[in-house]
Protein backbone atom coordinates (compact mmCIF):
# COMPACT_ATOMS: atom_id res chain seq x y z
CA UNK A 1 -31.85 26.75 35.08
CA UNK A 2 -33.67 23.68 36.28
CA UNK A 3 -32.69 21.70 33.44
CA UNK A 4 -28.61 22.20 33.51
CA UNK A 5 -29.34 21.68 37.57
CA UNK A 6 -30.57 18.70 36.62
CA UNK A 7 -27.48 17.51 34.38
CA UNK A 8 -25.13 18.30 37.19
CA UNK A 9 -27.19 15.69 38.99
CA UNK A 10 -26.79 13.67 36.60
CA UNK A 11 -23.26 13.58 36.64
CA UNK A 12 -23.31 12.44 40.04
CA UNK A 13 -23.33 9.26 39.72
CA UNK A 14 -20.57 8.95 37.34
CA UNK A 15 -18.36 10.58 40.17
CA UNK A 16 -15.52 8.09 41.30
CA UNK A 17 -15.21 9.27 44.59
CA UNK A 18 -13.86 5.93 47.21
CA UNK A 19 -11.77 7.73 49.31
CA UNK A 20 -14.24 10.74 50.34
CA UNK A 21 -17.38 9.16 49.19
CA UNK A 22 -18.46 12.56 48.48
CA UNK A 23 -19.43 12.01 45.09
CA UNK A 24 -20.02 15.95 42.72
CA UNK A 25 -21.45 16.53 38.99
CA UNK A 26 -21.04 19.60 37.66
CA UNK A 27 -22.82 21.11 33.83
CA UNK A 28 -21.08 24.04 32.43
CA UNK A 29 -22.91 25.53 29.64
CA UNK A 30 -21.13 27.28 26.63
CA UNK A 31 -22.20 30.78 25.01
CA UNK A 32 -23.56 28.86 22.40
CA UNK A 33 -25.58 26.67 24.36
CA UNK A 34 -23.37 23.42 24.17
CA UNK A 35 -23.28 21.62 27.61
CA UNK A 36 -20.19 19.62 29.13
CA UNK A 37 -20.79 17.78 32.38
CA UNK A 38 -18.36 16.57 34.58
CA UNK A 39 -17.53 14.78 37.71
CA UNK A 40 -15.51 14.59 40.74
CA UNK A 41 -12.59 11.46 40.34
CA UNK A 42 -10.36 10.91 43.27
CA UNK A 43 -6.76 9.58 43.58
CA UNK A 44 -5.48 7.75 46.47
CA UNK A 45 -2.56 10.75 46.90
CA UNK A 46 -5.81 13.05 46.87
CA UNK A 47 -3.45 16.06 45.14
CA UNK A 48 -4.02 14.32 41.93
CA UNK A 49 -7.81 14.12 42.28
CA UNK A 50 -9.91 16.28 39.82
CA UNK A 51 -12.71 18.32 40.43
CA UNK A 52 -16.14 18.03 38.61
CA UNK A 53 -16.19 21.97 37.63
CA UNK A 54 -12.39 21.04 35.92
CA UNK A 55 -13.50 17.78 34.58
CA UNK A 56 -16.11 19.75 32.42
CA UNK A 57 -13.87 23.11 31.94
CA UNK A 58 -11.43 20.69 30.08
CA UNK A 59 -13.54 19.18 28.10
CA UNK A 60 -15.07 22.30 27.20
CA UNK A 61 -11.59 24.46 26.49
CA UNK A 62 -10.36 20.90 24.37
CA UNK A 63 -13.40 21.49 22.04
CA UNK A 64 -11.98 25.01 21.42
CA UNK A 65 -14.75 26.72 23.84
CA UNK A 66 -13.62 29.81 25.30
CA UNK A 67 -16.97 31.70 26.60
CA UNK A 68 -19.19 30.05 29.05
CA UNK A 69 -22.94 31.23 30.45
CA UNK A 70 -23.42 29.57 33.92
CA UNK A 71 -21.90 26.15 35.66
CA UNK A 72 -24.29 24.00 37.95
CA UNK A 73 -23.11 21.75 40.38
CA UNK A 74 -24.67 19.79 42.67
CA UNK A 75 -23.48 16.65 45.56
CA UNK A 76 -25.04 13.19 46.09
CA UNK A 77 -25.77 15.11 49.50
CA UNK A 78 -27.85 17.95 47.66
CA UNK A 79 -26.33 20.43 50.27
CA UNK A 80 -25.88 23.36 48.27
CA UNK A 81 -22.09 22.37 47.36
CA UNK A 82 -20.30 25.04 45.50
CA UNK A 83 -17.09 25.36 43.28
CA UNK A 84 -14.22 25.32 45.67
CA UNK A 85 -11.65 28.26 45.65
CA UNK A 86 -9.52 26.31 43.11
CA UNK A 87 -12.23 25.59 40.83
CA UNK A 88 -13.62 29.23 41.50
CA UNK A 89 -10.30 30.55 40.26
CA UNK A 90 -10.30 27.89 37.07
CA UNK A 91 -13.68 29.34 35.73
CA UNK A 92 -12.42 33.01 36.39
CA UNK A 93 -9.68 32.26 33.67
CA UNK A 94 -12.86 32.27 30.96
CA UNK A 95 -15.19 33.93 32.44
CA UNK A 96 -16.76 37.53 34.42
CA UNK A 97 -17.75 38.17 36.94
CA UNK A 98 -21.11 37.93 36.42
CA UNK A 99 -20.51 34.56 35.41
CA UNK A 100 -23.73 32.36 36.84
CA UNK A 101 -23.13 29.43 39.22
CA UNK A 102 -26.48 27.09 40.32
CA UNK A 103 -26.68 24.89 43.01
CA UNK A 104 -28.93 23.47 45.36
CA UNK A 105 -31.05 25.06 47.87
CA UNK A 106 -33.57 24.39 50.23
CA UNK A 107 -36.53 25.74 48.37
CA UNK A 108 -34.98 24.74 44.92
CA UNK A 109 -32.09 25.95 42.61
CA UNK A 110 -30.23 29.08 43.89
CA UNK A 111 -28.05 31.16 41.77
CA UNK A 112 -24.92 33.41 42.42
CA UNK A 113 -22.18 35.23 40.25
CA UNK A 114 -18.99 33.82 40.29
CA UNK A 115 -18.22 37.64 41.51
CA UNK A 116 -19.86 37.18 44.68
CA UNK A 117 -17.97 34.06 44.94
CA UNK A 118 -14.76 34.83 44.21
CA UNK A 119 -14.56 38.56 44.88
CA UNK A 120 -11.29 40.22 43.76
CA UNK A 121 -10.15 37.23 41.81
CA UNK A 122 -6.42 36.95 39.82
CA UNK A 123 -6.79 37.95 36.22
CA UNK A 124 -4.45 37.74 33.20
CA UNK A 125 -4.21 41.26 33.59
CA UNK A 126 -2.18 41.12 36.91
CA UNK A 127 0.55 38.61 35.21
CA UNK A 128 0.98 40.07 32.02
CA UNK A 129 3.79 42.21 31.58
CA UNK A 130 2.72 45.72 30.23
């Protein structure tokens, strides 16, 4: 857990991030192990900015991945940043429930489901017609 904590951090410091300075890595790991970082790179309109969590989910779906284990994203800040509802709702496309997010905590790497995030979440299910 540590280690794809650490990658996240990692990422960091490739965020481009002028406008917010708030600068976000994220490490997605695959079902078979493969691991795609990303980071946070803002536009000066701000809708066009992309999140770290989506930086590495498209890199990961490009190289035909389509199962994921866990996603850890940390901040320059180290304040326990999470994937935003957006990003939340990204990963749900791929993955359960019981999908594993890391981040940072006080006493060292704390873990939730995406689940607990993002409880009752919009699935394919709900827009495909029967």
């Amino acid at each position: 857990m540590s280690e794809l904590l650490d990658q996240a951090r990692e990422a960091v410091d490739a965020a481009y991030a002028p406008y917010s300075d708030y600068q976000v890595g994220a490490a997605l790991r695959t079902a078979d192990g493969s691991v795609y970082t990303g980071c946070n790179i803002e536009n000066a309109n701000y809708s066009n900015s992309l999140h770290a969590e989506e930086v590495a989910l498209g890199a990961a779906v490009r190289d035909g991945h389509r199962e994921f284990d866990r996603i850890a994203v940390s901040s320059a800040a180290a304040d326990g940043v999470t994937p935003c509802g957006m990003c939340r709702q990204s990963l749900a496309e791929f993955c359960e429930e019981s999908f594993v997010v890391v981040r940072e905590g006080a006493d060292g790497p704390v873990e939730s489901t995406l689940g607990e995030l993002l409880p009752d979440t919009i699935t394919r299910e709900m827009v495909q017609d029967e």
